[in-house]
Protein backbone atom coordinates (compact mmCIF):
# COMPACT_ATOMS: atom_id res chain seq x y z
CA UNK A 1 22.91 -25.81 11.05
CA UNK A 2 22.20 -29.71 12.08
CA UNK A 3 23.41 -32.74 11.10
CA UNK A 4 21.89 -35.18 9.80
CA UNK A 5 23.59 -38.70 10.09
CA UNK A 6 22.86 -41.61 7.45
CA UNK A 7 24.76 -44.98 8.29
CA UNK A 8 25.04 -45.95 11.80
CA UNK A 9 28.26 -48.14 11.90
CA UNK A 10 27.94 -49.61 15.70
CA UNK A 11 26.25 -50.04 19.13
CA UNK A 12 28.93 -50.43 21.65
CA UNK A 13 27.95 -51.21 25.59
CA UNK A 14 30.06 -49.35 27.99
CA UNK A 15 29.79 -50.21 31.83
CA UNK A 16 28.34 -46.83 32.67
CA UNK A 17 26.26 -45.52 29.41
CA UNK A 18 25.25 -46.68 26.26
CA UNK A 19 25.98 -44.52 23.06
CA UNK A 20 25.58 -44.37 19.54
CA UNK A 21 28.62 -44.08 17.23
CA UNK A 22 27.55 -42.74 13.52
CA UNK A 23 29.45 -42.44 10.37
CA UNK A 24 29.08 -40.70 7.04
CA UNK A 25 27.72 -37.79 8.93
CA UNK A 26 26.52 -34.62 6.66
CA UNK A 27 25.74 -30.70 7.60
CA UNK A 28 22.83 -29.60 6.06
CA UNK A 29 22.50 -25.55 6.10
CA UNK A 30 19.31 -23.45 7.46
CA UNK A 31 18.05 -20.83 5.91
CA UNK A 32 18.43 -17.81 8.57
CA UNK A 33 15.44 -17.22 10.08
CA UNK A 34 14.65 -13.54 8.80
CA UNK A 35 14.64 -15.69 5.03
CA UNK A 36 12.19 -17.93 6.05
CA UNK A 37 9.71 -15.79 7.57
CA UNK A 38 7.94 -12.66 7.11
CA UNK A 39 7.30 -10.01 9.18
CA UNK A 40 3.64 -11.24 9.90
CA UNK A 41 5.64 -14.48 11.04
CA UNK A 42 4.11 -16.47 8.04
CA UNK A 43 6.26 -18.52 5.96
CA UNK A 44 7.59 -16.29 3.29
CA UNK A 45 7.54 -15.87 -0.34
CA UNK A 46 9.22 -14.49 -3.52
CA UNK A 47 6.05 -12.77 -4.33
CA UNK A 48 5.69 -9.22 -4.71
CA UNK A 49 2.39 -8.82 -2.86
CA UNK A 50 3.98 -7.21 0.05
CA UNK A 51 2.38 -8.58 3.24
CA UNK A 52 0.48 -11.00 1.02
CA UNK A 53 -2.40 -10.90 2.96
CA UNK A 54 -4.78 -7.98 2.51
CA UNK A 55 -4.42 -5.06 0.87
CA UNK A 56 -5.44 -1.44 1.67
CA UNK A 57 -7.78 0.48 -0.81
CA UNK A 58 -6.14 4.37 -1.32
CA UNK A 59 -6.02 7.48 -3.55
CA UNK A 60 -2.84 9.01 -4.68
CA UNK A 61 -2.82 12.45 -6.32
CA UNK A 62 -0.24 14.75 -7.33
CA UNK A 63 1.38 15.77 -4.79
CA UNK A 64 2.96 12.52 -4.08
CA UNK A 65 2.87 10.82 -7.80
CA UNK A 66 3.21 12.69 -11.01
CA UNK A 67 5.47 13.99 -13.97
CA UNK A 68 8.46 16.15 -13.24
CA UNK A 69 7.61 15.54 -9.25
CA UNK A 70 10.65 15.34 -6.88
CA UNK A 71 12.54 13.28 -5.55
CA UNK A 72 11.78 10.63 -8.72
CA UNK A 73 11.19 13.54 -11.34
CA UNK A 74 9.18 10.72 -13.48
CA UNK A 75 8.57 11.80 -17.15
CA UNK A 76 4.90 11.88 -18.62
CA UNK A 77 5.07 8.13 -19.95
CA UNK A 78 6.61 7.31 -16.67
CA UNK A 79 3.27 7.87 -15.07
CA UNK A 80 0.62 7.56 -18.02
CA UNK A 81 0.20 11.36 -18.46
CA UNK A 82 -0.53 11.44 -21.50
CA UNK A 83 -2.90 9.20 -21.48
CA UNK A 84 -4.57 10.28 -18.04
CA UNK A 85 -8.95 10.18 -18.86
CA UNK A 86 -11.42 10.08 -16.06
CA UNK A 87 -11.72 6.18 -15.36
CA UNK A 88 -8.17 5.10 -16.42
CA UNK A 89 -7.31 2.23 -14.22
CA UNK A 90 -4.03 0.80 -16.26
CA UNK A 91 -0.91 0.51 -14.24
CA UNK A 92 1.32 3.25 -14.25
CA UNK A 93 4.28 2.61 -16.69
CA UNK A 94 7.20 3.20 -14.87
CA UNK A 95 5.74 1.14 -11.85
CA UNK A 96 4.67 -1.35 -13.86
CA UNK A 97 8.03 -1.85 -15.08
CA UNK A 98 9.90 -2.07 -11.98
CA UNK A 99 8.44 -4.32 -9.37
CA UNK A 100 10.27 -5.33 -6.83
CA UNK A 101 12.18 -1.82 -6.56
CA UNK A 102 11.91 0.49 -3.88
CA UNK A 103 11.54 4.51 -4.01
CA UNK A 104 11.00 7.33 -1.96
CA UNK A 105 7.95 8.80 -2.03
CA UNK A 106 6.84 12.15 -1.22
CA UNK A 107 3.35 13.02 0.49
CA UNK A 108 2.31 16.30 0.19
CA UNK A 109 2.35 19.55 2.57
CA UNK A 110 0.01 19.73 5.85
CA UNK A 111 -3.63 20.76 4.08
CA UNK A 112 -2.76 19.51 0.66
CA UNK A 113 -1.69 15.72 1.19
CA UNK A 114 -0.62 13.08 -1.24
CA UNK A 115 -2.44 10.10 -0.09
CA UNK A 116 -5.95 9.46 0.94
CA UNK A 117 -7.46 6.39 2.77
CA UNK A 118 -11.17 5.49 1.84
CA UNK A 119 -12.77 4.70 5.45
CA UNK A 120 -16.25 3.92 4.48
CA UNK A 121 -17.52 2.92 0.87
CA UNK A 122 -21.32 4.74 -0.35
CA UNK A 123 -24.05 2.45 -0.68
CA UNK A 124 -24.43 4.05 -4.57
CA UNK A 125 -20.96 2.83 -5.49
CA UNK A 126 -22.60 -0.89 -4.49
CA UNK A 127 -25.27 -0.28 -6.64
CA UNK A 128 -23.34 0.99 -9.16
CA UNK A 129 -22.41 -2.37 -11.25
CA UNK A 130 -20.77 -4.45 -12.61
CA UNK A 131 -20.53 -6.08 -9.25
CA UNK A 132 -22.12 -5.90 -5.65
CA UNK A 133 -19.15 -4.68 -4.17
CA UNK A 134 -18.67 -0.86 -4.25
CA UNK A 135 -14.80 -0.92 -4.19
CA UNK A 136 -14.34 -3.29 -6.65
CA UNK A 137 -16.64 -1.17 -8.82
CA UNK A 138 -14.76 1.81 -8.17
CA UNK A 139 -11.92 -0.02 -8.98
CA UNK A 140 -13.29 -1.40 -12.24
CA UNK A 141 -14.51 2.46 -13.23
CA UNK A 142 -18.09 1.45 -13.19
CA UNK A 143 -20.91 3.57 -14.15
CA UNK A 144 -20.20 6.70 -12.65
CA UNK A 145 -17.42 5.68 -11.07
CA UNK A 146 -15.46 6.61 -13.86
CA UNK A 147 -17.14 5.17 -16.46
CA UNK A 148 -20.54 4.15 -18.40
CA UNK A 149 -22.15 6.23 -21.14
CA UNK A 150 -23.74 8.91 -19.28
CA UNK A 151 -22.31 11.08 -16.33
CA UNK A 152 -18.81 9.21 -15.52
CA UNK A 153 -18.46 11.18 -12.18
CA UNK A 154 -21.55 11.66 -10.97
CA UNK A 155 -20.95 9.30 -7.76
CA UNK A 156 -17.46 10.66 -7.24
CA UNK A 157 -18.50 13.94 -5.61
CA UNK A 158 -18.55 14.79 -1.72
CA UNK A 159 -17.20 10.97 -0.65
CA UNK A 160 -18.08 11.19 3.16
CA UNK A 161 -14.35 10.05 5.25
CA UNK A 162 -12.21 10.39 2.91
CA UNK A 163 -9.23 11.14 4.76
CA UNK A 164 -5.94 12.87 3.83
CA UNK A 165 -2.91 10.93 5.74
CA UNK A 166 -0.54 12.99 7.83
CA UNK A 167 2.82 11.84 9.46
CA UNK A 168 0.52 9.38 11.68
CA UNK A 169 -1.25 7.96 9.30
CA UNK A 170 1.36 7.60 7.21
CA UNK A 171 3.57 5.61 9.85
CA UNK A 172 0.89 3.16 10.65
CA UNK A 173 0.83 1.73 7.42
CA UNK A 174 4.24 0.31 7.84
CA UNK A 175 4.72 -3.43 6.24
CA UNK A 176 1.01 -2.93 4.74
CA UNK A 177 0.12 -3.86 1.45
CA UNK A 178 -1.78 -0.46 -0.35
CA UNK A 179 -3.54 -0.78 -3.96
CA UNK A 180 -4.07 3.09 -4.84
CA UNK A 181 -6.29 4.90 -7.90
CA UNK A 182 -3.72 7.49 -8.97
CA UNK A 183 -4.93 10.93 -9.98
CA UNK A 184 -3.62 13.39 -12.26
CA UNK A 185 -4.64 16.56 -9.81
CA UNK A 186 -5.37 17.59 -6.15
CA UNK A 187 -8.10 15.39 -4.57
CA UNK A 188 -10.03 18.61 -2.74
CA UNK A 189 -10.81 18.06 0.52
CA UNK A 190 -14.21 19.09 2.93
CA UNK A 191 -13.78 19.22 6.85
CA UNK A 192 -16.82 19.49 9.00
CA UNK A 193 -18.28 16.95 7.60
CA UNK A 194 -15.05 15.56 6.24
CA UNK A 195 -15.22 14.46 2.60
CA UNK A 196 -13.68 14.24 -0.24
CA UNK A 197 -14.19 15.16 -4.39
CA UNK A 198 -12.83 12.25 -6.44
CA UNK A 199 -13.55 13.47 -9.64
CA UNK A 200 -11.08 14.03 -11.90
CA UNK A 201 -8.87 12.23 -14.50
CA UNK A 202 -7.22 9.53 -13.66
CA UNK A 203 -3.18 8.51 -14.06
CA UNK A 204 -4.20 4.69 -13.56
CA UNK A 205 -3.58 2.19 -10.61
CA UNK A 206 -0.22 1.24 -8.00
CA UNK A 207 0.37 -1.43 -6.10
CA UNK A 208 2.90 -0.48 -2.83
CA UNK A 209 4.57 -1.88 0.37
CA UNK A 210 4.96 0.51 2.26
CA UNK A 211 8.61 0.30 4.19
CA UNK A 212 9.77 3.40 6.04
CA UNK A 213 8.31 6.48 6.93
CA UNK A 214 10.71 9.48 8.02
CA UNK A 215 10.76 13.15 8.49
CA UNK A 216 11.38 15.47 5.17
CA UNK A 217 13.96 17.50 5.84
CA UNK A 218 14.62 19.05 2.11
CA UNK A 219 10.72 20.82 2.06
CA UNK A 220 8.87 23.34 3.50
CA UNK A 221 7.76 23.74 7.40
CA UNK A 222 4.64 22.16 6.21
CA UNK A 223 6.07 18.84 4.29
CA UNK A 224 5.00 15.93 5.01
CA UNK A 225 6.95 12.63 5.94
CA UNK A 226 9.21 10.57 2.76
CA UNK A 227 7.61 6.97 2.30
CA UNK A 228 9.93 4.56 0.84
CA UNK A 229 7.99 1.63 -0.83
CA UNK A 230 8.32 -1.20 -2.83
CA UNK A 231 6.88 -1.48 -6.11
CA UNK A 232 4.59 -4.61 -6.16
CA UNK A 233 2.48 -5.62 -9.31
CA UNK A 234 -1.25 -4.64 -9.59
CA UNK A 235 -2.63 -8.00 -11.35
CA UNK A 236 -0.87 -9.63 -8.24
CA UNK A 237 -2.18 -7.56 -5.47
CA UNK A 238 -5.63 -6.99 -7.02
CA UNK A 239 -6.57 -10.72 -5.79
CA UNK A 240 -5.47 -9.80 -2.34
CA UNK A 241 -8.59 -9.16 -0.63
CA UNK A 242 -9.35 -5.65 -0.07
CA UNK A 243 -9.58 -3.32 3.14
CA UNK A 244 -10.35 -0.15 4.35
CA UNK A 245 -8.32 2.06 6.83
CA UNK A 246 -10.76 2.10 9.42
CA UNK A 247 -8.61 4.07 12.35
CA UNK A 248 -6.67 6.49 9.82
CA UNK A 249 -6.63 9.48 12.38
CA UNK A 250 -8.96 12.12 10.83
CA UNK A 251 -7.24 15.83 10.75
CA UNK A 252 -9.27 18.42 12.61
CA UNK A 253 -8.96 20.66 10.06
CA UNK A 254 -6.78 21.98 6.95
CA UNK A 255 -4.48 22.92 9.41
CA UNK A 256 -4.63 21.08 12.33
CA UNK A 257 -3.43 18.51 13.93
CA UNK A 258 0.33 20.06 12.69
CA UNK A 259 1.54 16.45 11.84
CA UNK A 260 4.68 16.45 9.99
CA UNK A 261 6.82 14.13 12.23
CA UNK A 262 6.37 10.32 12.66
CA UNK A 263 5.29 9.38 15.74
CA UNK A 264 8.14 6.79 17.51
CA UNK A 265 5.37 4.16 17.44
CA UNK A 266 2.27 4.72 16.34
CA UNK A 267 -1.13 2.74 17.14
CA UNK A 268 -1.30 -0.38 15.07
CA UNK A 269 -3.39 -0.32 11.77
CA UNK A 270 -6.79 -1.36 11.98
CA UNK A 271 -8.86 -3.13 8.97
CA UNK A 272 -12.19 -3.31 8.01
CA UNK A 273 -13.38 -5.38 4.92
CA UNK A 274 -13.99 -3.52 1.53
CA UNK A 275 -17.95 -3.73 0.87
């Protein structure tokens, strides 16, 4: 705390020094520090766009976010089941109606993971429509991208770096903002080239933080790591602009690396704009 003084009362000269005497003297209280910034060191907010600066372009699928799934066990409205269509980019209901909450996660086993960063965005997704930008067209369900009148999938098939997210991966997106497509099955996976299949219906859209990363002890010998995120709203983080995951470590194989533990630190996240 300072004070702050309002009325000085008197100058008095003394042989040796001269010093101010003040009256009506008031504390005024600081805000600890942690309140009033971020972790970026920015000057924080009550906004729920987690790091409020960027945010990182995903795909969630089943393993990590649907009906009946441990540890949340959501029900079928919870997570637009029964509404789930190839295209559907609404948010989820249960995460629409709790931002600002935090839940664990889980991601998925070692060769069937939960989450899935996009590292590089096809040139026929730009073309696509109804804009120039290819993730924002994926994200709006353009023409075969989910939508349009003829073949709704037909750019969705073998996605070059798509990139399933083990313990590492995982751990380097803590304090980073993620906007995610949510499916309502397995995303399949292709390694040598890696690629991915993102066709498929969809459950809709969530916006995360992404807080803590630890070690699943309640699974199998292949689970993957719990993430504990907070809910943030789509509408909010959808004007963030967006990024891609450009250093998400790429997995060998189905099997390999075995990468079920978080790293103790972990290289920090690099980001690449959306195109």
């Amino acid at each position: 705390m300072r004070l702050v003084c309002k009325k000085p009362i008197s100058l008095i000269a003394i042989a040796f020094a001269g010093t101010f005497l003040f009256s009506s003297c008031q504390k005024e209280e600081w805000a600890p520090l942690d309140e009033v910034l971020n972790g970026s060191g920015e000057r924080g907010n009550n906004s729920s766009t987690g790091n409020g600066s960027s945010a990182i372009l995903l795909v969630i699928d089943e393993e990590s976010i649907d009906n009946g799934n441990p540890p949340n066990n959501f029900s079928e409205r919870d997570v637009n089941d029964q509404i789930a269509t190839v295209g559907q980019r609404s948010t989820l209901r249960y995460f629409q109606s709790n931002v600002g909450k935090s839940i664990n996660l889980y991601t998925g086993e070692v060769g069937d993971e939960g989450w899935h960063a996009l590292k590089s965005i096809p040139n026929s997704w730009k073309a696509a429509g109804p804009t120039s930008n290819g993730s924002q067209n994926f994200l709006k369900a353009g023409p075969g991208l989910g939508g349009g009148n003829d073949d709704r999938e037909v750019l969705l098939d073998k996605i070059p770096n798509v990139t399933p997210l083990r313990a590492t991966g995982l751990k380097m997106l803590i304090g980073q903002t993620v906007l995610a497509v949510v499916y309502d099955s397995d995303i399949s996976i292709n390694y040598g080239p890696l690629n991915g299949n993102l066709q498929g219906a969809n459950l809709g859209m969530v916006a995360l933080k992404v807080e803590q990363v630890t070690k699943r002890t309640n699974g199998s010998s292949g689970s993957l790591p719990v993430v504990k995120v907070k809910i943030l709203s789509v509408e909010s983080v959808k004007g963030l602009p967006l990024k891609l995951f450009s250093n998400a470590p790429v997995p060998r194989s189905s099997s390999e690396p075995f990468d079920i533990n978080p790293p103790a630190t972990a290289a920090a996240v690099q980001l690449t704009t959306a195109p």
